[in-house]
ModelCIF file with pLDDT and N, C-alpha, C, O atoms, coordinates in Angstrom:
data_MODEL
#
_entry.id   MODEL 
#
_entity.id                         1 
_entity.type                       polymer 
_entity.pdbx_number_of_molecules   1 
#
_entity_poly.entity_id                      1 
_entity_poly.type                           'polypeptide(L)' 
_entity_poly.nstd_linkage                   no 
_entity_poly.nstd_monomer                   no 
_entity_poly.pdbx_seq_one_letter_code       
;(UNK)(UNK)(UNK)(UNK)(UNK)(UNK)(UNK)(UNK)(UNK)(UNK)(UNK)(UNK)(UNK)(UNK)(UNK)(UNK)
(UNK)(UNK)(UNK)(UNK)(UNK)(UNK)(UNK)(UNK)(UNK)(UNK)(UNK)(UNK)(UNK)(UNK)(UNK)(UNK)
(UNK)(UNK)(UNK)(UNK)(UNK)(UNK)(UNK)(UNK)(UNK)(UNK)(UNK)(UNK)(UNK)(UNK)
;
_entity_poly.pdbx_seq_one_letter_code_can   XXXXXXXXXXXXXXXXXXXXXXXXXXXXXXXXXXXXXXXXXXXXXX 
_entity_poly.pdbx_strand_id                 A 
#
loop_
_entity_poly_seq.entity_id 
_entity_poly_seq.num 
_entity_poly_seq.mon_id 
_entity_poly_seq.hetero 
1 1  UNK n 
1 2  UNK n 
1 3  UNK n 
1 4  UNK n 
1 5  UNK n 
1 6  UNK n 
1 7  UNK n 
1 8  UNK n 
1 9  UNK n 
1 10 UNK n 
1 11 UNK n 
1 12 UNK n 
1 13 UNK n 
1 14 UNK n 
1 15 UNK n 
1 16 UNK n 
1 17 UNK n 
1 18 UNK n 
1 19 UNK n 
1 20 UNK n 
1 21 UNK n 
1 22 UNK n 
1 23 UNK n 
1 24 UNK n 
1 25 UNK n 
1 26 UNK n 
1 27 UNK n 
1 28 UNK n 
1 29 UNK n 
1 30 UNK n 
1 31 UNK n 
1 32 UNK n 
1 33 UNK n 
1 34 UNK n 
1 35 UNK n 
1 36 UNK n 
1 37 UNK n 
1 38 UNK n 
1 39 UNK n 
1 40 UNK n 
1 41 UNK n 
1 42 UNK n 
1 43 UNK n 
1 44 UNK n 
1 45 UNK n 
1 46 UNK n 
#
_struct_asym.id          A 
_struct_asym.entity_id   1 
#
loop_
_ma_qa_metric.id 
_ma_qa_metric.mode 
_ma_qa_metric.name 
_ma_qa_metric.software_group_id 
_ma_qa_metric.type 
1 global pLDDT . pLDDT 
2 local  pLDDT . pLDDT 
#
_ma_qa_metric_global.metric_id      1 
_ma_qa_metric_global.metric_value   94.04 
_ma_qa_metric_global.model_id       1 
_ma_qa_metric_global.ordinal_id     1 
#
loop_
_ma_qa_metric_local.label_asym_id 
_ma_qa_metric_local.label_comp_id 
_ma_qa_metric_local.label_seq_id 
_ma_qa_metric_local.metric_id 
_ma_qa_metric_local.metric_value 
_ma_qa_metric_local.model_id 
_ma_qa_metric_local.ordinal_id 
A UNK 1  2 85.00 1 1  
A UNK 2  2 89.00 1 2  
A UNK 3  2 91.00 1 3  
A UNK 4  2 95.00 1 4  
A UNK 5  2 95.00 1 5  
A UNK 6  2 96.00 1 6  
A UNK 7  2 97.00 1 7  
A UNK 8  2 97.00 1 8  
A UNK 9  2 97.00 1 9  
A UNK 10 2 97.00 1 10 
A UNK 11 2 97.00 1 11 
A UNK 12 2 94.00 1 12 
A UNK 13 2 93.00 1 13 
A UNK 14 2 90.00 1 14 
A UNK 15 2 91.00 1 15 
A UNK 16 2 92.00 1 16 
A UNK 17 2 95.00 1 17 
A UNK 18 2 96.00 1 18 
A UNK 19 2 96.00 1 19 
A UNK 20 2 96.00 1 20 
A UNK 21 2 97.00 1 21 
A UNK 22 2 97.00 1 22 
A UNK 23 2 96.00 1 23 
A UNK 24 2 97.00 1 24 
A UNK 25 2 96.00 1 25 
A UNK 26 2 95.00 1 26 
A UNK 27 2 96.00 1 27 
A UNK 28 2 94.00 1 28 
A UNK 29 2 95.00 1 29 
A UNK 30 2 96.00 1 30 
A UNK 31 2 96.00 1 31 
A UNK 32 2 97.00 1 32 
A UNK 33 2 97.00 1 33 
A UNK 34 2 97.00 1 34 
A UNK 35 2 97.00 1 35 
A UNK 36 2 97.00 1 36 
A UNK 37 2 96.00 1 37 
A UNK 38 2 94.00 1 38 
A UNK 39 2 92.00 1 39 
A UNK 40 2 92.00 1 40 
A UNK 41 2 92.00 1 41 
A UNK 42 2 88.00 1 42 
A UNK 43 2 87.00 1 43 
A UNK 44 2 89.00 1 44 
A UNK 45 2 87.00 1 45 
A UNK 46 2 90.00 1 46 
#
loop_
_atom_site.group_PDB 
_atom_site.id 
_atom_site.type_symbol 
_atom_site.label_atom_id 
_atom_site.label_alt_id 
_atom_site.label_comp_id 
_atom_site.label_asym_id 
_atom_site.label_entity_id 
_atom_site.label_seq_id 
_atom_site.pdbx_PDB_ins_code 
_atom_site.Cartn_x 
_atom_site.Cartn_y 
_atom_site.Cartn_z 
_atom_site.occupancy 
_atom_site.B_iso_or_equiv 
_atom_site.pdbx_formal_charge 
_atom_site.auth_seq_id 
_atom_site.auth_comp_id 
_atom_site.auth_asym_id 
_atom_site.auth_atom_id 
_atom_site.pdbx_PDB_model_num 
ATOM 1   N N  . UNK A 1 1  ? 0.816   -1.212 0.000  1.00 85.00 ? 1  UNK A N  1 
ATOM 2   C CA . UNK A 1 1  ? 0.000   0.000  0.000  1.00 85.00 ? 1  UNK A CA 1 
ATOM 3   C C  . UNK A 1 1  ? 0.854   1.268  0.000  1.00 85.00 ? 1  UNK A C  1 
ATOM 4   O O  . UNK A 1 1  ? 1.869   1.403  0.683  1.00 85.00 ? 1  UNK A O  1 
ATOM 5   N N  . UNK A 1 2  ? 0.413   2.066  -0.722 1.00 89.00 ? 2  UNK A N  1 
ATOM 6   C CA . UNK A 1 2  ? 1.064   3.597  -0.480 1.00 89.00 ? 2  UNK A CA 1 
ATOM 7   C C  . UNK A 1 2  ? 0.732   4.534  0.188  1.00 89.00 ? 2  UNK A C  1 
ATOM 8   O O  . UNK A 1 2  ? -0.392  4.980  0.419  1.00 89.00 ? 2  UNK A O  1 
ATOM 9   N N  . UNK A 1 3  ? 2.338   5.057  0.723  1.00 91.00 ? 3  UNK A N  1 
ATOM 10  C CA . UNK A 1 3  ? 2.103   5.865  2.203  1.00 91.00 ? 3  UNK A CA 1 
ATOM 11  C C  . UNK A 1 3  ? 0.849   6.861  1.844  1.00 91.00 ? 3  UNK A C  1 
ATOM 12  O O  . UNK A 1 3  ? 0.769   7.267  0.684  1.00 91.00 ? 3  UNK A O  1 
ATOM 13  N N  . UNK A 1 4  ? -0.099  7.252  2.776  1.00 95.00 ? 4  UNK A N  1 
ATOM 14  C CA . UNK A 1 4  ? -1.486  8.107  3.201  1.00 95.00 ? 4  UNK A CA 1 
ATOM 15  C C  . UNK A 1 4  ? -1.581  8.624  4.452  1.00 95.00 ? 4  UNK A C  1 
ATOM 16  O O  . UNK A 1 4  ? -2.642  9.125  4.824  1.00 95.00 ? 4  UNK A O  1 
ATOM 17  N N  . UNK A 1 5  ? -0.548  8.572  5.214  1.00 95.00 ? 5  UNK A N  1 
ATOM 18  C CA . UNK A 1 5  ? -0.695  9.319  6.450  1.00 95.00 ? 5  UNK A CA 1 
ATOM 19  C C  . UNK A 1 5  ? -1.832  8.763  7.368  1.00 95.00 ? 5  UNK A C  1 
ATOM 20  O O  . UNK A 1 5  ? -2.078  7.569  7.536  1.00 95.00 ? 5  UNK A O  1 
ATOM 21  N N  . UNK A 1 6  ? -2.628  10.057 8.061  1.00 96.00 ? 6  UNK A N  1 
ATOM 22  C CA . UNK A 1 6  ? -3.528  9.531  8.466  1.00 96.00 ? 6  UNK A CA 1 
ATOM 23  C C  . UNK A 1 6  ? -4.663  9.851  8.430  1.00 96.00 ? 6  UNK A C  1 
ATOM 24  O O  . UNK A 1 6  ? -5.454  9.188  9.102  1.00 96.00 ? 6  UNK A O  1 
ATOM 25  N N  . UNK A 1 7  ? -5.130  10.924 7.674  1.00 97.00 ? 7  UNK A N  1 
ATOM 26  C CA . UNK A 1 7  ? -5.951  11.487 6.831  1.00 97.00 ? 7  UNK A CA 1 
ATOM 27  C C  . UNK A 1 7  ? -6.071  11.718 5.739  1.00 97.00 ? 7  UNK A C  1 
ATOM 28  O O  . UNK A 1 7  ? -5.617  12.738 5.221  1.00 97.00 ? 7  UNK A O  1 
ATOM 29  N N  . UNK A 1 8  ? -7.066  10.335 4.790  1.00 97.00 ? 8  UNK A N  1 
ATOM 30  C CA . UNK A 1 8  ? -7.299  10.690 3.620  1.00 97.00 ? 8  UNK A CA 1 
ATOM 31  C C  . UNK A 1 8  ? -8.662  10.880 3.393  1.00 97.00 ? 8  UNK A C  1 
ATOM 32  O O  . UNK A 1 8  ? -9.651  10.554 4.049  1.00 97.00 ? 8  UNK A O  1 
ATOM 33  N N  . UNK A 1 9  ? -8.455  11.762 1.818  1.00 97.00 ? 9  UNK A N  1 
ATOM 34  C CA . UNK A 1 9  ? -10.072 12.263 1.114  1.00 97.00 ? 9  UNK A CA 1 
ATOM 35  C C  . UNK A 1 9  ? -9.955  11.170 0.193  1.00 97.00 ? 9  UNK A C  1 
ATOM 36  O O  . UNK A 1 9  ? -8.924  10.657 -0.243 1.00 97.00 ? 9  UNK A O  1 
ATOM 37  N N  . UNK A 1 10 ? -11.444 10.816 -0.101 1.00 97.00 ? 10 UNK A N  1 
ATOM 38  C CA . UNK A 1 10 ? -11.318 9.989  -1.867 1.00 97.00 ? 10 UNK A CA 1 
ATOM 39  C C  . UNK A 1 10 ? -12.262 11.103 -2.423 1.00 97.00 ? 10 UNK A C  1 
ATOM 40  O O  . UNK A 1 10 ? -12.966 11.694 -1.605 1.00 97.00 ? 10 UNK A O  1 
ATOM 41  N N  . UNK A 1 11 ? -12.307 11.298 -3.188 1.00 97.00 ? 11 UNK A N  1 
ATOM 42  C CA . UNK A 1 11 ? -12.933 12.086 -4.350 1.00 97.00 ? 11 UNK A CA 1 
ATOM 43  C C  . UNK A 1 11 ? -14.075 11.044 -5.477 1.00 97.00 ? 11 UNK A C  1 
ATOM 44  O O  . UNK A 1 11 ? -13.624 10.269 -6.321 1.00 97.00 ? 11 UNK A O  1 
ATOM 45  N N  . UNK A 1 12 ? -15.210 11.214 -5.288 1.00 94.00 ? 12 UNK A N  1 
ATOM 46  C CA . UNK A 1 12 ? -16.335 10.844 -6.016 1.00 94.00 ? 12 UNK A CA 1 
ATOM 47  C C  . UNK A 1 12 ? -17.145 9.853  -5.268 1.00 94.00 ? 12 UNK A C  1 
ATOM 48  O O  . UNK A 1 12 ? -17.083 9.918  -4.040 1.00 94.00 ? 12 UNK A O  1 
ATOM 49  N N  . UNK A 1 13 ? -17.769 9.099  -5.720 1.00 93.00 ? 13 UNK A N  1 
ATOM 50  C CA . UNK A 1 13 ? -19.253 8.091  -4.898 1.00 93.00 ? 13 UNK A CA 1 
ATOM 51  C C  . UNK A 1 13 ? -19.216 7.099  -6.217 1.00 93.00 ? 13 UNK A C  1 
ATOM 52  O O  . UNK A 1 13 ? -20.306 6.796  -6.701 1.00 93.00 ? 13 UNK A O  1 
ATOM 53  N N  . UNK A 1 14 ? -18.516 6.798  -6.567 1.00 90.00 ? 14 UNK A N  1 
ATOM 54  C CA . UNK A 1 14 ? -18.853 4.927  -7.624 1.00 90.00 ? 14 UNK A CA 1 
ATOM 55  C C  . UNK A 1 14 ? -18.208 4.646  -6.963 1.00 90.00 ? 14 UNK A C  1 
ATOM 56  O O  . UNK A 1 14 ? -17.418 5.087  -6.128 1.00 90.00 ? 14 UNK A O  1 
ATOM 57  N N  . UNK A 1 15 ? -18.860 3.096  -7.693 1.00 91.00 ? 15 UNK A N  1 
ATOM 58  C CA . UNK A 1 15 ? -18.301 2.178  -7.133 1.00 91.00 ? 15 UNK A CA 1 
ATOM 59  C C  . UNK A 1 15 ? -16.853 1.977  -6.670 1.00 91.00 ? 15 UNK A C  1 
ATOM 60  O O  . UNK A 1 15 ? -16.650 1.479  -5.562 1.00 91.00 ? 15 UNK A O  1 
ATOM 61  N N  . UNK A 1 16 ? -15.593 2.427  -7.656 1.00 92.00 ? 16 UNK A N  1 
ATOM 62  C CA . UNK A 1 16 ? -14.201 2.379  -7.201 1.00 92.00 ? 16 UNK A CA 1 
ATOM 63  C C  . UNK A 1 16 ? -14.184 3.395  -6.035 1.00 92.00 ? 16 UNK A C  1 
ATOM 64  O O  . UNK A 1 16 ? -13.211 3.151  -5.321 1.00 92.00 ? 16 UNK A O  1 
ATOM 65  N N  . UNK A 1 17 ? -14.762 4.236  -5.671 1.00 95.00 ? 17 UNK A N  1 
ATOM 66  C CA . UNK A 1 17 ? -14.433 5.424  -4.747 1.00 95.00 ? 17 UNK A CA 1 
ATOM 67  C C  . UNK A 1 17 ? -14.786 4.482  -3.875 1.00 95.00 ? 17 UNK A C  1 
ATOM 68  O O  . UNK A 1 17 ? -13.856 4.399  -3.072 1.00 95.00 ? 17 UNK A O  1 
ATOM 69  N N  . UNK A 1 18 ? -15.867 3.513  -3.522 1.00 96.00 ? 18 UNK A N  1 
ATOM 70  C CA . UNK A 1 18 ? -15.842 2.726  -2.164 1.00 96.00 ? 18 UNK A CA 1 
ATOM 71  C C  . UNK A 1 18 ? -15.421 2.185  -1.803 1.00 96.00 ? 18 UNK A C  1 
ATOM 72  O O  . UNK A 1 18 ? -15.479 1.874  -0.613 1.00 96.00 ? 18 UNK A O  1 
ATOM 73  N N  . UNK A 1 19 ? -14.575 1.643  -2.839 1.00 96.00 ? 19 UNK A N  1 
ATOM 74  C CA . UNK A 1 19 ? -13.401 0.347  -2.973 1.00 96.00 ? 19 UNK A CA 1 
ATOM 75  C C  . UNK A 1 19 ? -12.361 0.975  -2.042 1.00 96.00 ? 19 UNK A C  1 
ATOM 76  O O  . UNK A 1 19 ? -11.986 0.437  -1.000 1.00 96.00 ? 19 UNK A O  1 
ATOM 77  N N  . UNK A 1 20 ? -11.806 2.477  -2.621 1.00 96.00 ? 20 UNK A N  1 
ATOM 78  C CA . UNK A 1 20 ? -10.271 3.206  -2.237 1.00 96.00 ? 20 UNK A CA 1 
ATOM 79  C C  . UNK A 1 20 ? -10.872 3.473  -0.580 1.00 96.00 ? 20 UNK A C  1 
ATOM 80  O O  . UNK A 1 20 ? -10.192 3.232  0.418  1.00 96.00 ? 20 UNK A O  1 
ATOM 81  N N  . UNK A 1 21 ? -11.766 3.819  -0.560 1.00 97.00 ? 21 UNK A N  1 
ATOM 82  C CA . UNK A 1 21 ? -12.123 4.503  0.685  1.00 97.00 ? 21 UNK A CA 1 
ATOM 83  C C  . UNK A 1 21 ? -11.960 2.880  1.778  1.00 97.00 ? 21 UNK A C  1 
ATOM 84  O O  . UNK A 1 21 ? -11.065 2.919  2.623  1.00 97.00 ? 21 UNK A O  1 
ATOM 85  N N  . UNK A 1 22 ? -12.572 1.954  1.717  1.00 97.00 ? 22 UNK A N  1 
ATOM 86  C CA . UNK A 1 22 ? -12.965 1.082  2.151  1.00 97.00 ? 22 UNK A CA 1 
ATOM 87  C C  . UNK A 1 22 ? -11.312 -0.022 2.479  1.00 97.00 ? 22 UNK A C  1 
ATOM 88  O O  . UNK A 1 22 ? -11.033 -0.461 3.594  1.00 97.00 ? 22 UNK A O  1 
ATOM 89  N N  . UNK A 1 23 ? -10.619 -0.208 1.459  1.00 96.00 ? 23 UNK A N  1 
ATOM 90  C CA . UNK A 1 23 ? -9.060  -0.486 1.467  1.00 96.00 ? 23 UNK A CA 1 
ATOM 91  C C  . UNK A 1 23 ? -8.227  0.579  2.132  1.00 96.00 ? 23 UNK A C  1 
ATOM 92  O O  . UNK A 1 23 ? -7.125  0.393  2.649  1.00 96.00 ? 23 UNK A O  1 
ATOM 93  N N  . UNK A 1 24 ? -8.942  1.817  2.052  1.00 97.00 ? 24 UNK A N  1 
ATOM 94  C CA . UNK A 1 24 ? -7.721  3.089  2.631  1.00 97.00 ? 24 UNK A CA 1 
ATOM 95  C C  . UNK A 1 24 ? -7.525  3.017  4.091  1.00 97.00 ? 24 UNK A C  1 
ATOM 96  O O  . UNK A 1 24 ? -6.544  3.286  4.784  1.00 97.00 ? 24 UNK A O  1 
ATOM 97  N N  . UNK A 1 25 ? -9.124  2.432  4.487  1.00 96.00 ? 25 UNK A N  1 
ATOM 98  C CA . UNK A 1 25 ? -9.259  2.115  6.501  1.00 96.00 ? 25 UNK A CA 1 
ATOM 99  C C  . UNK A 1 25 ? -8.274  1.225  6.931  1.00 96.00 ? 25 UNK A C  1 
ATOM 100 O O  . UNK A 1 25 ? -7.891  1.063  8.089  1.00 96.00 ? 25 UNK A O  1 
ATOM 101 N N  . UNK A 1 26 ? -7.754  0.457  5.561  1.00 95.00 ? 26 UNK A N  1 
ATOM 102 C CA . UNK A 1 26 ? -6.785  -1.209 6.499  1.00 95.00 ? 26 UNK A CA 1 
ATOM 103 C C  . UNK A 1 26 ? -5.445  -0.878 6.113  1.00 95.00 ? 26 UNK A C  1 
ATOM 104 O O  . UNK A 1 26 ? -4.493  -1.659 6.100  1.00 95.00 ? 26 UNK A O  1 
ATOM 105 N N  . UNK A 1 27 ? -5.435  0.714  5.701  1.00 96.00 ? 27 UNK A N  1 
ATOM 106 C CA . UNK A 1 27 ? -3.771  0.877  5.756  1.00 96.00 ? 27 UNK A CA 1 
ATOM 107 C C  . UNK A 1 27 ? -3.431  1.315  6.969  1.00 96.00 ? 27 UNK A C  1 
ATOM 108 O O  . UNK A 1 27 ? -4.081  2.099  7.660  1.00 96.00 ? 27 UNK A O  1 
ATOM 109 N N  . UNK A 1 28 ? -1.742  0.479  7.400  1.00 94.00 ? 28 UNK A N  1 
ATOM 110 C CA . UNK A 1 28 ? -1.317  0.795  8.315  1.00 94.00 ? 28 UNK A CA 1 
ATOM 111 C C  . UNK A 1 28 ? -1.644  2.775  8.830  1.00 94.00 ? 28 UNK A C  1 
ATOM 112 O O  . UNK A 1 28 ? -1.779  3.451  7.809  1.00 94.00 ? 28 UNK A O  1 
ATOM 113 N N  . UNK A 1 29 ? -1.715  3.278  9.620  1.00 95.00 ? 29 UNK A N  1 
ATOM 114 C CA . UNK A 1 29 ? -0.927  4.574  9.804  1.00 95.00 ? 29 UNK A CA 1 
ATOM 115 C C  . UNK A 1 29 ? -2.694  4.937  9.413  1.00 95.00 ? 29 UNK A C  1 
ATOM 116 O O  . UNK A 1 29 ? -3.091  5.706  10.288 1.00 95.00 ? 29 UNK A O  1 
ATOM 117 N N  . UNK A 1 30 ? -3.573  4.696  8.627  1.00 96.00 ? 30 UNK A N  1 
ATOM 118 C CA . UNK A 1 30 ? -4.647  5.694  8.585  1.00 96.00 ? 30 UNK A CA 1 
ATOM 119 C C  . UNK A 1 30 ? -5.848  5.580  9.890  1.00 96.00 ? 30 UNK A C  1 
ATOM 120 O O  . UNK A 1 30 ? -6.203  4.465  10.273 1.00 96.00 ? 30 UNK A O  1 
ATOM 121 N N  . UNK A 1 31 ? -6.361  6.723  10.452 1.00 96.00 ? 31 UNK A N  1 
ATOM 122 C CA . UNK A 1 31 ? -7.071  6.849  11.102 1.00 96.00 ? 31 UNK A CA 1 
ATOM 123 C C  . UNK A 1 31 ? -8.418  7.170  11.012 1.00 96.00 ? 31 UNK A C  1 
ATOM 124 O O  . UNK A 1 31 ? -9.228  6.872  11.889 1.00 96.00 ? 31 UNK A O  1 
ATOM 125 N N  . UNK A 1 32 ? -8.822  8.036  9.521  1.00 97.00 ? 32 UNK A N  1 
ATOM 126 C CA . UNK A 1 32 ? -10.253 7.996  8.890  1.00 97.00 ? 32 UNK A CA 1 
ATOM 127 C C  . UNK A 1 32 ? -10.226 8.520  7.462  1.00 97.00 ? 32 UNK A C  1 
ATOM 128 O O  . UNK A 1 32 ? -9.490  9.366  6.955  1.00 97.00 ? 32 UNK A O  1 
ATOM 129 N N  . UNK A 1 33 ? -11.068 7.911  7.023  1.00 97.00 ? 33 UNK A N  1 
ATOM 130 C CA . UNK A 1 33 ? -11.018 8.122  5.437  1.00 97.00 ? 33 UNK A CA 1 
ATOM 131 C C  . UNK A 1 33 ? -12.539 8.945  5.229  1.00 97.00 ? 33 UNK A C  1 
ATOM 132 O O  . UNK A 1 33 ? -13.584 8.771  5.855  1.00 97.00 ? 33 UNK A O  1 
ATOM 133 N N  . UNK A 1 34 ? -12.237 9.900  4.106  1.00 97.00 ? 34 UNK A N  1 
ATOM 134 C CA . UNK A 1 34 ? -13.614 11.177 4.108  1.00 97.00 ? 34 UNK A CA 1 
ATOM 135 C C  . UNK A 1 34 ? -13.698 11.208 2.302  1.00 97.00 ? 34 UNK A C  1 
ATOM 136 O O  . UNK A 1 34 ? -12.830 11.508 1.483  1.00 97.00 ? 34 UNK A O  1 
ATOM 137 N N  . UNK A 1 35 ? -14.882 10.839 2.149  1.00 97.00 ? 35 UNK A N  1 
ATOM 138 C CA . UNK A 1 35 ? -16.079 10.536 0.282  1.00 97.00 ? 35 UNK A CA 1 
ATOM 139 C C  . UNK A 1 35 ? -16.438 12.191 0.719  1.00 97.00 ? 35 UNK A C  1 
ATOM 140 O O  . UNK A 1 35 ? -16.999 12.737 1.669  1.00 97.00 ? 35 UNK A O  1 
ATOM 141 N N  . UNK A 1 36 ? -15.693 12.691 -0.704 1.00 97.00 ? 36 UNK A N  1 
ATOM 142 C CA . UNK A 1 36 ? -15.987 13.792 -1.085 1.00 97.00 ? 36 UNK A CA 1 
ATOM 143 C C  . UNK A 1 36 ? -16.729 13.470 -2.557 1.00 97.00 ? 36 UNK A C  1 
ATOM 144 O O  . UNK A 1 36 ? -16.234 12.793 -3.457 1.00 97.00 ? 36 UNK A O  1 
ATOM 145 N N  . UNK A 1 37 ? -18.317 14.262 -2.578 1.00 96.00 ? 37 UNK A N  1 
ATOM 146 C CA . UNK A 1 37 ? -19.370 13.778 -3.598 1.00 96.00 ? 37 UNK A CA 1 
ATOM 147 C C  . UNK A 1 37 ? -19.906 15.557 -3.425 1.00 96.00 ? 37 UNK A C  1 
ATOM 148 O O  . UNK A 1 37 ? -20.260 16.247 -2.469 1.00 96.00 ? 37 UNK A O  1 
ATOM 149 N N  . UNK A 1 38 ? -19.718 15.811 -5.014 1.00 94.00 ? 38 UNK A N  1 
ATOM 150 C CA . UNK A 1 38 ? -20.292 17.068 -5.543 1.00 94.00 ? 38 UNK A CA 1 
ATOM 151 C C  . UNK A 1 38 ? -21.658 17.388 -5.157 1.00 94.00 ? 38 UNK A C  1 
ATOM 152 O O  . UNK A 1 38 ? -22.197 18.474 -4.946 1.00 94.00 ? 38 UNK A O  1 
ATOM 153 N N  . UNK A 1 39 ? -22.261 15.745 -5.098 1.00 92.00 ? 39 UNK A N  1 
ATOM 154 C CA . UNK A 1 39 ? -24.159 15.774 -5.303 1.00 92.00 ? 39 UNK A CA 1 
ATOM 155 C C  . UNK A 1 39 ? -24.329 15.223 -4.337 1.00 92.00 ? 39 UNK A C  1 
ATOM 156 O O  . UNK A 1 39 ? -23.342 14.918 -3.668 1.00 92.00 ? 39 UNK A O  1 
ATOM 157 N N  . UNK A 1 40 ? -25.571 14.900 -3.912 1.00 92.00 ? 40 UNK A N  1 
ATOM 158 C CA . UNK A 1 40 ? -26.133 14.888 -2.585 1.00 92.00 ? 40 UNK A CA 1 
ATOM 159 C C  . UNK A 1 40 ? -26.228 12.760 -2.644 1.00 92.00 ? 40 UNK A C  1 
ATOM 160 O O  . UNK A 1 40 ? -26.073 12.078 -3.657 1.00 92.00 ? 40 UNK A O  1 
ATOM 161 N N  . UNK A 1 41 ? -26.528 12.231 -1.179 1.00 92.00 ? 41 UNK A N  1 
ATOM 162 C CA . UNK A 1 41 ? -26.262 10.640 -1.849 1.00 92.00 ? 41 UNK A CA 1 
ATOM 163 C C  . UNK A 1 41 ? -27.482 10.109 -3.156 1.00 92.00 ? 41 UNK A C  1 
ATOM 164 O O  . UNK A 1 41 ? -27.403 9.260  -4.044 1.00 92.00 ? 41 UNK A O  1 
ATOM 165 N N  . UNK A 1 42 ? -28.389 10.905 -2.815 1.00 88.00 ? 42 UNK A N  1 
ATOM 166 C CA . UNK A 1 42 ? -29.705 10.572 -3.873 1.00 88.00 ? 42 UNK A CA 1 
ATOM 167 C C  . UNK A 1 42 ? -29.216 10.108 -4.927 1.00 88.00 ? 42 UNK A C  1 
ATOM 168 O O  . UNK A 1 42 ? -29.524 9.024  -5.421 1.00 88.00 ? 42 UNK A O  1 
ATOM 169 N N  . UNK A 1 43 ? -27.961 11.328 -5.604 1.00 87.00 ? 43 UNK A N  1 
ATOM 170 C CA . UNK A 1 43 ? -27.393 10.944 -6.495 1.00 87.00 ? 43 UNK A CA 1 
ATOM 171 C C  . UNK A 1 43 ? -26.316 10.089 -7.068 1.00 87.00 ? 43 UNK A C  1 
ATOM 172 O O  . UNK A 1 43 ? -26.067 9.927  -8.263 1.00 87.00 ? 43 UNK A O  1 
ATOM 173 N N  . UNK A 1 44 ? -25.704 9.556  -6.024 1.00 89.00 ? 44 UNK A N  1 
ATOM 174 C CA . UNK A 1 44 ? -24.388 8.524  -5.923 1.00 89.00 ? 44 UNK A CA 1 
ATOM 175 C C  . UNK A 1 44 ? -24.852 7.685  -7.000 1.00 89.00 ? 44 UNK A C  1 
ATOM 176 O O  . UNK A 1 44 ? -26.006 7.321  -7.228 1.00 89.00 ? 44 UNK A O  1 
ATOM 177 N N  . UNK A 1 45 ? -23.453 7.350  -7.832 1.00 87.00 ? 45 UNK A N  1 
ATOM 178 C CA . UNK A 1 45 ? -23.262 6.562  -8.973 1.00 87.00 ? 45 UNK A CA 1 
ATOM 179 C C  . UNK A 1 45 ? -23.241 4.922  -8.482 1.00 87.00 ? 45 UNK A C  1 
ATOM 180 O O  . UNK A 1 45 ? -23.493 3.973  -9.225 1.00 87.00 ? 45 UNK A O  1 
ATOM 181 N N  . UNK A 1 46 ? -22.898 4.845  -7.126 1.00 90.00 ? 46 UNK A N  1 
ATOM 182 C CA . UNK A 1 46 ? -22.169 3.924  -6.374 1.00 90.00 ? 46 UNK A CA 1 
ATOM 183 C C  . UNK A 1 46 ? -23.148 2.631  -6.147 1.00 90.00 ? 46 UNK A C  1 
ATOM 184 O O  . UNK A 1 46 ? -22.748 1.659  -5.506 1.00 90.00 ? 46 UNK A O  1 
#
């Protein structure tokens, strides 16, 4: 995995954005991961 500190953003709501977000929690060193989505969830691609 590549270094992320301990605060990361993912950027968008599909399906891969849940994937990164969801894998980003079981990296060593991270403490919370934050889904940044332009549109409200109504609209999630995901």
């Amino acid at each position: 995995p590549l270094p992320l500190g301990r605060h990361v953003a993912v950027i968008g709501a599909g399906n891969t954005a849940m994937d990164c977000a969801r894998a980003a929690l079981k990296v060593p060193g991270v403490s919370d991961v934050t889904v940044i989505y332009r549109r409200s969830e109504k609209e999630m691609p995901a």
